[in-house]
C-alpha atoms as a PDB file:
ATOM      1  CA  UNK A   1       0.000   0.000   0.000  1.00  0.00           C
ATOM      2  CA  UNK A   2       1.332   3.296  -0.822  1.00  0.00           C
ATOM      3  CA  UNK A   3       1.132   5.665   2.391  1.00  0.00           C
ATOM      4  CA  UNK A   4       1.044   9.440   0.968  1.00  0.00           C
ATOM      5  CA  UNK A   5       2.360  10.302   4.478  1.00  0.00           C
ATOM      6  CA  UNK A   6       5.534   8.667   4.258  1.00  0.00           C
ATOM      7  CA  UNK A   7       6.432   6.684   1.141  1.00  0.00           C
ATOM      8  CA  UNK A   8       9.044   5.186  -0.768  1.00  0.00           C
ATOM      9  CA  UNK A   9       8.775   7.326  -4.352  1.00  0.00           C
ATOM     10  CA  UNK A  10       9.179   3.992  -5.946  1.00  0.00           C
ATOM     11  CA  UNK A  11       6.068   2.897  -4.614  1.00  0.00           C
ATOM     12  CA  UNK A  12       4.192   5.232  -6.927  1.00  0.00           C
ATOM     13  CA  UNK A  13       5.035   3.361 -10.037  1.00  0.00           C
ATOM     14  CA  UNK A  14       3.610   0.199  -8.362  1.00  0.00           C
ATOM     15  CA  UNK A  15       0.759   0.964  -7.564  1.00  0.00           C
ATOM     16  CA  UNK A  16      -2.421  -0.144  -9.613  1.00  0.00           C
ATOM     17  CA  UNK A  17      -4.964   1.396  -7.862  1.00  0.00           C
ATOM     18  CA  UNK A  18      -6.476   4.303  -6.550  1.00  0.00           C
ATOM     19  CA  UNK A  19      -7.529   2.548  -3.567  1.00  0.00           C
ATOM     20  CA  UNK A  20      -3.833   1.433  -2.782  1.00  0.00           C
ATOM     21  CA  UNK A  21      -3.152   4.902  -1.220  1.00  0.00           C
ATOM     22  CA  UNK A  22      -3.620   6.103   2.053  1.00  0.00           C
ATOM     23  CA  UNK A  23      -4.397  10.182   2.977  1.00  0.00           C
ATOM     24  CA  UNK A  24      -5.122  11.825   6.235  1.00  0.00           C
ATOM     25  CA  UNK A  25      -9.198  12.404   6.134  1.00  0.00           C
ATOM     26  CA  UNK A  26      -9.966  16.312   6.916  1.00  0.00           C
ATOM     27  CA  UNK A  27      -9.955  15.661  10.882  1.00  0.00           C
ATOM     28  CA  UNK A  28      -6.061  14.870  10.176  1.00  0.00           C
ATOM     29  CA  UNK A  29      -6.025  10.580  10.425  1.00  0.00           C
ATOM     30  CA  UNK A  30      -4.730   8.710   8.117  1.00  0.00           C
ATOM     31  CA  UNK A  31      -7.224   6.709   6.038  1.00  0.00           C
ATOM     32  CA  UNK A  32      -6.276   4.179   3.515  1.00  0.00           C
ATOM     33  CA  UNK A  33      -8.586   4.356   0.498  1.00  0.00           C
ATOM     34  CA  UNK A  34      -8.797   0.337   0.767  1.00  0.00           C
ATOM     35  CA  UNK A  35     -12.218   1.151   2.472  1.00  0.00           C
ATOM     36  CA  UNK A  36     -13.547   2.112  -0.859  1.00  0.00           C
ATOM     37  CA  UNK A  37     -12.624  -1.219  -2.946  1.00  0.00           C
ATOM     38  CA  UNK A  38     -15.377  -2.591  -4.500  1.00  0.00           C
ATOM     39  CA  UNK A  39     -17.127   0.958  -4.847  1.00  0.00           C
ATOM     40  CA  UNK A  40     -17.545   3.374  -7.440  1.00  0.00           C
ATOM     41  CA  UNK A  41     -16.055   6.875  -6.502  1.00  0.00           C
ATOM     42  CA  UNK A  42     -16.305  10.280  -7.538  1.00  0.00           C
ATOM     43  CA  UNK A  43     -12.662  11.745  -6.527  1.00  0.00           C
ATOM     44  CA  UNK A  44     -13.192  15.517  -6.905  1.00  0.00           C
ATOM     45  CA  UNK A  45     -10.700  18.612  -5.972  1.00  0.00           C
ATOM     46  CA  UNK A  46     -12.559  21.031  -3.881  1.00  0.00           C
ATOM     47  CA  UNK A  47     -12.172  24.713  -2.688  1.00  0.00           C
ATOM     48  CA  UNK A  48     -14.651  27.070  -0.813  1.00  0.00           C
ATOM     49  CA  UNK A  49     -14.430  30.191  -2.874  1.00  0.00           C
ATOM     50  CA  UNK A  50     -14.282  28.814  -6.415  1.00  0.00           C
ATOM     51  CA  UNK A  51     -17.222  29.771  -9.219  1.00  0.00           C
ATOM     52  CA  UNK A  52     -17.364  26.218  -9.176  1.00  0.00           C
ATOM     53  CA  UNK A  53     -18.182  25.725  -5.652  1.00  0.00           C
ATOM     54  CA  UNK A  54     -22.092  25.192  -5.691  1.00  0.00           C
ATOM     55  CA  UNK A  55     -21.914  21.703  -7.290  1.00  0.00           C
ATOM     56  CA  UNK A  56     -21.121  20.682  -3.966  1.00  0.00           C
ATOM     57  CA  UNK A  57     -24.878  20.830  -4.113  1.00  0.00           C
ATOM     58  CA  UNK A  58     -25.303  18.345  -6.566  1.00  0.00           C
ATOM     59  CA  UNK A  59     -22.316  16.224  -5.833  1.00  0.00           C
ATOM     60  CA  UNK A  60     -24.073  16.128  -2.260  1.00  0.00           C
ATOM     61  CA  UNK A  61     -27.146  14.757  -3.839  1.00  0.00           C
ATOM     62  CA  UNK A  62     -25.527  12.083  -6.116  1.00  0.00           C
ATOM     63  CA  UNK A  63     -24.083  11.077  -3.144  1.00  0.00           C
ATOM     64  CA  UNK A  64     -27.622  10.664  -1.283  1.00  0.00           C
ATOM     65  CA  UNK A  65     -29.386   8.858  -3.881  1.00  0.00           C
ATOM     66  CA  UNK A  66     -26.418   6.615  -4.727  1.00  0.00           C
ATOM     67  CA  UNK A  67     -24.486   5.624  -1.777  1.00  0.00           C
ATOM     68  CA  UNK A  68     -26.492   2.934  -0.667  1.00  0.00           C
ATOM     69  CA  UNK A  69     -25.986   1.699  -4.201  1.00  0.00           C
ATOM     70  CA  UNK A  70     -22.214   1.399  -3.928  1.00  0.00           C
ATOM     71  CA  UNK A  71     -21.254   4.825  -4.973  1.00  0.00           C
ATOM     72  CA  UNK A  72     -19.604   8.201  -2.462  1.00  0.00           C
ATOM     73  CA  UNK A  73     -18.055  10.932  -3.440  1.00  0.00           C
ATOM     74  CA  UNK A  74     -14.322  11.514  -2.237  1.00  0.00           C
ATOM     75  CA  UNK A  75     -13.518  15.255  -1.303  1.00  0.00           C
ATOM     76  CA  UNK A  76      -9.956  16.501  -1.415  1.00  0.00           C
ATOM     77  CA  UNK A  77      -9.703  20.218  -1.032  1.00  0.00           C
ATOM     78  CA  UNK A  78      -6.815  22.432  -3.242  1.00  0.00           C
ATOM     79  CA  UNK A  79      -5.831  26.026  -2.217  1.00  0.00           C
ATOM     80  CA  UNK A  80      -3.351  25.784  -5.247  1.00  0.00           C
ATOM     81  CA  UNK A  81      -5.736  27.714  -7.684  1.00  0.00           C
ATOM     82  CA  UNK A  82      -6.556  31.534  -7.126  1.00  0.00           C
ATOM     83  CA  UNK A  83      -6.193  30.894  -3.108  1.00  0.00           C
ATOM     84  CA  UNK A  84      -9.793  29.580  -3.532  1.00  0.00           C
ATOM     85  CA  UNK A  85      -9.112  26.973  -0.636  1.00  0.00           C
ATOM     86  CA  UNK A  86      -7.406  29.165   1.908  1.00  0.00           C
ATOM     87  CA  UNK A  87      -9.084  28.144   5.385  1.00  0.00           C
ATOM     88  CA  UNK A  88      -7.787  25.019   7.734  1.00  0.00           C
ATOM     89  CA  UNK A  89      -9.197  21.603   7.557  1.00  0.00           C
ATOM     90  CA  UNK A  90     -11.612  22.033  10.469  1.00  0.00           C
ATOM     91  CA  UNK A  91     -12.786  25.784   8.652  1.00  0.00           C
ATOM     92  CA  UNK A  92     -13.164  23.642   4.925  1.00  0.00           C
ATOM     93  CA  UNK A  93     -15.219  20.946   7.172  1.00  0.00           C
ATOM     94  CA  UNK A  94     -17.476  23.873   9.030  1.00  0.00           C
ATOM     95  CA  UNK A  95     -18.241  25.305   5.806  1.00  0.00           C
ATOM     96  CA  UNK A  96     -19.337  22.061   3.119  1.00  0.00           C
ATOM     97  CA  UNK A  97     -21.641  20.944   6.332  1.00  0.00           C
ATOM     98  CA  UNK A  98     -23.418  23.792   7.302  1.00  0.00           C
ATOM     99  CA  UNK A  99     -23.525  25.466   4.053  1.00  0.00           C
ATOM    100  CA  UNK A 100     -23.966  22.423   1.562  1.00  0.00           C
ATOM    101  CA  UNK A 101     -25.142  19.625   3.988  1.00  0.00           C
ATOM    102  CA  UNK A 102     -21.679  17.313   2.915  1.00  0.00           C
ATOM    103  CA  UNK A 103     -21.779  14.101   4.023  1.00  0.00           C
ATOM    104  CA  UNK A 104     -19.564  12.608   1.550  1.00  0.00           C
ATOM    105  CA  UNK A 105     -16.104  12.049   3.242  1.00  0.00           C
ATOM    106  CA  UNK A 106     -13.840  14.830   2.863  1.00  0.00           C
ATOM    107  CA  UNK A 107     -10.155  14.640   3.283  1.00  0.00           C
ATOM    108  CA  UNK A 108      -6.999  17.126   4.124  1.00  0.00           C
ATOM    109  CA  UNK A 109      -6.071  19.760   1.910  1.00  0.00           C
ATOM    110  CA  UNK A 110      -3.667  18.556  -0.795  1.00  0.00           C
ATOM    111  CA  UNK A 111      -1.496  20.224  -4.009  1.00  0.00           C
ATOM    112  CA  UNK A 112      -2.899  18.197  -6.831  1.00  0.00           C
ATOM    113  CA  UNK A 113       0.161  19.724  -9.480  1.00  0.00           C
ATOM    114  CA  UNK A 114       3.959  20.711  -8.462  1.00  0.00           C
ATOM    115  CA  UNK A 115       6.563  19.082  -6.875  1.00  0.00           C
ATOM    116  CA  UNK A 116       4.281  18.937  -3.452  1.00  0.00           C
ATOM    117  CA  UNK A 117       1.499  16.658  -5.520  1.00  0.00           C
ATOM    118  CA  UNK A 118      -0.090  13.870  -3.480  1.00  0.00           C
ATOM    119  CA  UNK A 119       0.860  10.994  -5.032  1.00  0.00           C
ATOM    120  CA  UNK A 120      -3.264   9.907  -4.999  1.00  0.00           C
ATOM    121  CA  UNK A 121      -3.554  12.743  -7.819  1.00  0.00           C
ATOM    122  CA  UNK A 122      -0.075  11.598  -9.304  1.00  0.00           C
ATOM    123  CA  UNK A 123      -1.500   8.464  -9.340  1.00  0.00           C
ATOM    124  CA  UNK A 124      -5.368   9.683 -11.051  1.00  0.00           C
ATOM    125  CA  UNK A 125      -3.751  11.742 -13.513  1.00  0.00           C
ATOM    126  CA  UNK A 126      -1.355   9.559 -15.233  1.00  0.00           C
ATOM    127  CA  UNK A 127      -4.112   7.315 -15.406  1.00  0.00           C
ATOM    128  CA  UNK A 128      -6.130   9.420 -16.991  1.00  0.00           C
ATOM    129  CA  UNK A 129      -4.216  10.193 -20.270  1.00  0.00           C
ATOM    130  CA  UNK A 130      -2.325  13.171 -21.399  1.00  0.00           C
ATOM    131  CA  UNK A 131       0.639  12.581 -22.568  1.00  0.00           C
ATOM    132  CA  UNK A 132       3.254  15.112 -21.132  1.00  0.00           C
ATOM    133  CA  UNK A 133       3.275  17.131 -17.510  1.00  0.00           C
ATOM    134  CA  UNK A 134       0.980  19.829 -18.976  1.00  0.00           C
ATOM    135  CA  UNK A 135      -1.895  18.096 -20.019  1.00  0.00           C
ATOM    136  CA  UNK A 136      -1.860  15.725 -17.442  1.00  0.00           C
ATOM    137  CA  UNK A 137      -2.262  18.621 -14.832  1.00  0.00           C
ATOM    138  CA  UNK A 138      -5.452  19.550 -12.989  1.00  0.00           C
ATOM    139  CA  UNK A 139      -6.209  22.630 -14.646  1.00  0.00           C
ATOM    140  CA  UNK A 140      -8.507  23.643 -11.803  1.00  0.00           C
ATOM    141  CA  UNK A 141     -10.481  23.026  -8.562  1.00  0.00           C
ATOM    142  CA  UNK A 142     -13.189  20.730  -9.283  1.00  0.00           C
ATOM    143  CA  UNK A 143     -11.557  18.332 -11.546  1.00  0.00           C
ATOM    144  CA  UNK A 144     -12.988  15.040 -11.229  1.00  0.00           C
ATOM    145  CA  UNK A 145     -12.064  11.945 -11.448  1.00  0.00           C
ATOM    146  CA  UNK A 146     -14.632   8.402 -11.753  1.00  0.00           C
ATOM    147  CA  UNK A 147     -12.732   5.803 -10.293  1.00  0.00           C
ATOM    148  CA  UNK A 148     -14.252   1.855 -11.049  1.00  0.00           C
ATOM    149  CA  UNK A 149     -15.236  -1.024  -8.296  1.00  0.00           C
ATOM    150  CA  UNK A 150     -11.282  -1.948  -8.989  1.00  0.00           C
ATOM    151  CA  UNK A 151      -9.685   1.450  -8.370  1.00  0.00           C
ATOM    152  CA  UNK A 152      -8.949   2.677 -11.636  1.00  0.00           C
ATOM    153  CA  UNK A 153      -9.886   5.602 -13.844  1.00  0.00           C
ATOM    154  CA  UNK A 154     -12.613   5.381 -15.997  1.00  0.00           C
ATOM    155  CA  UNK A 155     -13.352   8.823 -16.647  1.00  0.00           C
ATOM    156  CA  UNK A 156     -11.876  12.311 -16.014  1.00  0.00           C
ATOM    157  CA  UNK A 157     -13.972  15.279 -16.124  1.00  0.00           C
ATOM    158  CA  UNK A 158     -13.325  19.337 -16.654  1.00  0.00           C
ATOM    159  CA  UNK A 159     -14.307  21.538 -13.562  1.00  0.00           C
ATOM    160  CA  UNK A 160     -17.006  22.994 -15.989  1.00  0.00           C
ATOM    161  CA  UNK A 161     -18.818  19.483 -16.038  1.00  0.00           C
ATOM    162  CA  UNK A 162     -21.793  19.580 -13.751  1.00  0.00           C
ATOM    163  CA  UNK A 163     -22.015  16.658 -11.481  1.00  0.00           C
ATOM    164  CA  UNK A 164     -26.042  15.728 -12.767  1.00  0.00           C
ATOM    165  CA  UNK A 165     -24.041  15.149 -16.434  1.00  0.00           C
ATOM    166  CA  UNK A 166     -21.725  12.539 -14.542  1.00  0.00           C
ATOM    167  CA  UNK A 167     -24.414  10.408 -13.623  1.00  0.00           C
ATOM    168  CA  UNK A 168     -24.732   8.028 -16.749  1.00  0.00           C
ATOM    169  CA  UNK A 169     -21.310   7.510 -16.358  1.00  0.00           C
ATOM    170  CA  UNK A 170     -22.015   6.615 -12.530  1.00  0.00           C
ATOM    171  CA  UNK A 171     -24.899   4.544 -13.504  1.00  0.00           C
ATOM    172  CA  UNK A 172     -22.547   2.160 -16.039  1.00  0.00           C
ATOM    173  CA  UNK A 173     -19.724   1.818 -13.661  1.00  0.00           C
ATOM    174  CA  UNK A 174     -22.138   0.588 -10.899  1.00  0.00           C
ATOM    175  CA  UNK A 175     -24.193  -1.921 -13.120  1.00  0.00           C
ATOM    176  CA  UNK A 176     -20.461  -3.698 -14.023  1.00  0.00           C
END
């Protein structure tokens, strides 16, 4: 298992899933993503004061109507764009509750480009196509990435998608 915490940087080109890596969720504990085998995830980069911020709304209702089905969103918030992201973990956490209702688990803030990338997004973008550094890059907060039942990428989508046009997409990977 890849630990993003502490890892060998070798480890990185082993790794064949998504859910081989371990992050600290947003109250700071280290969570390996093992829990989420066998489901379908939505792994989005988040940020509080991004134009892009109200699909929290809708990823928040995806995540309702298709958790029980084997389906949750994955939150990572990114302060790496505009300073869109700028408050602590516990601030982030205050605000997608009591302002969206988020349920879906929501992890510590991470760089998803640069040298300080977590090697999760490392991971999602290389296995998501583009074939040099700059089209590989998250170009912004609210990227998103559909991971499969075995951990790997089936889909990456633009910031600009709305969640609601993700859903067929949800719907296949869960009915494989």
């Amino acid at each position: 298992m890849v630990d993003t915490l502490k890892h060998n940087p070798y480890d990185f080109f082993m790794s064949k899933s998504a859910y081989d890596f371990s992050v600290k969720d947003i109250k700071g504990k280290s969570t390996s993503l093992s829990a989420y085998a066998g489901k379908v995830s939505l792994i989005v980069n988040v940020a509080s004061k991004c134009g892009f911020t109200p699909q929290y709304k809708d990823l928040e209702a995806i995540q309702e109507h298709y958790a029980s089905k084997g389906f949750t969103v994955l939150g990572f918030p990114c302060n790496q764009f505009l300073a869109q992201e700028p408050g602590t973990d516990e601030e982030i956490h205050q605000f997608c509750t009591s302002i969206y209702g988020v349920t879906f688990p929501m992890f510590s803030k991470v760089d998803v480009n640069g040298k300080n990338a977590s090697p999760l997004f490392e991971h999602l973008k290389k296995e998501s196509g583009g074939l040099f550094f700059w089209t590989r890059a998250v170009k912004w907060n609210f990227t998103k990435f559909l991971v499969g039942k075995d951990g790997k990428v089936i889909a990456r989508f633009a910031p600009t998608v709305n969640p609601k046009d993700i859903v067929p997409a949800i719907e296949k990977a869960l009915a494989e």
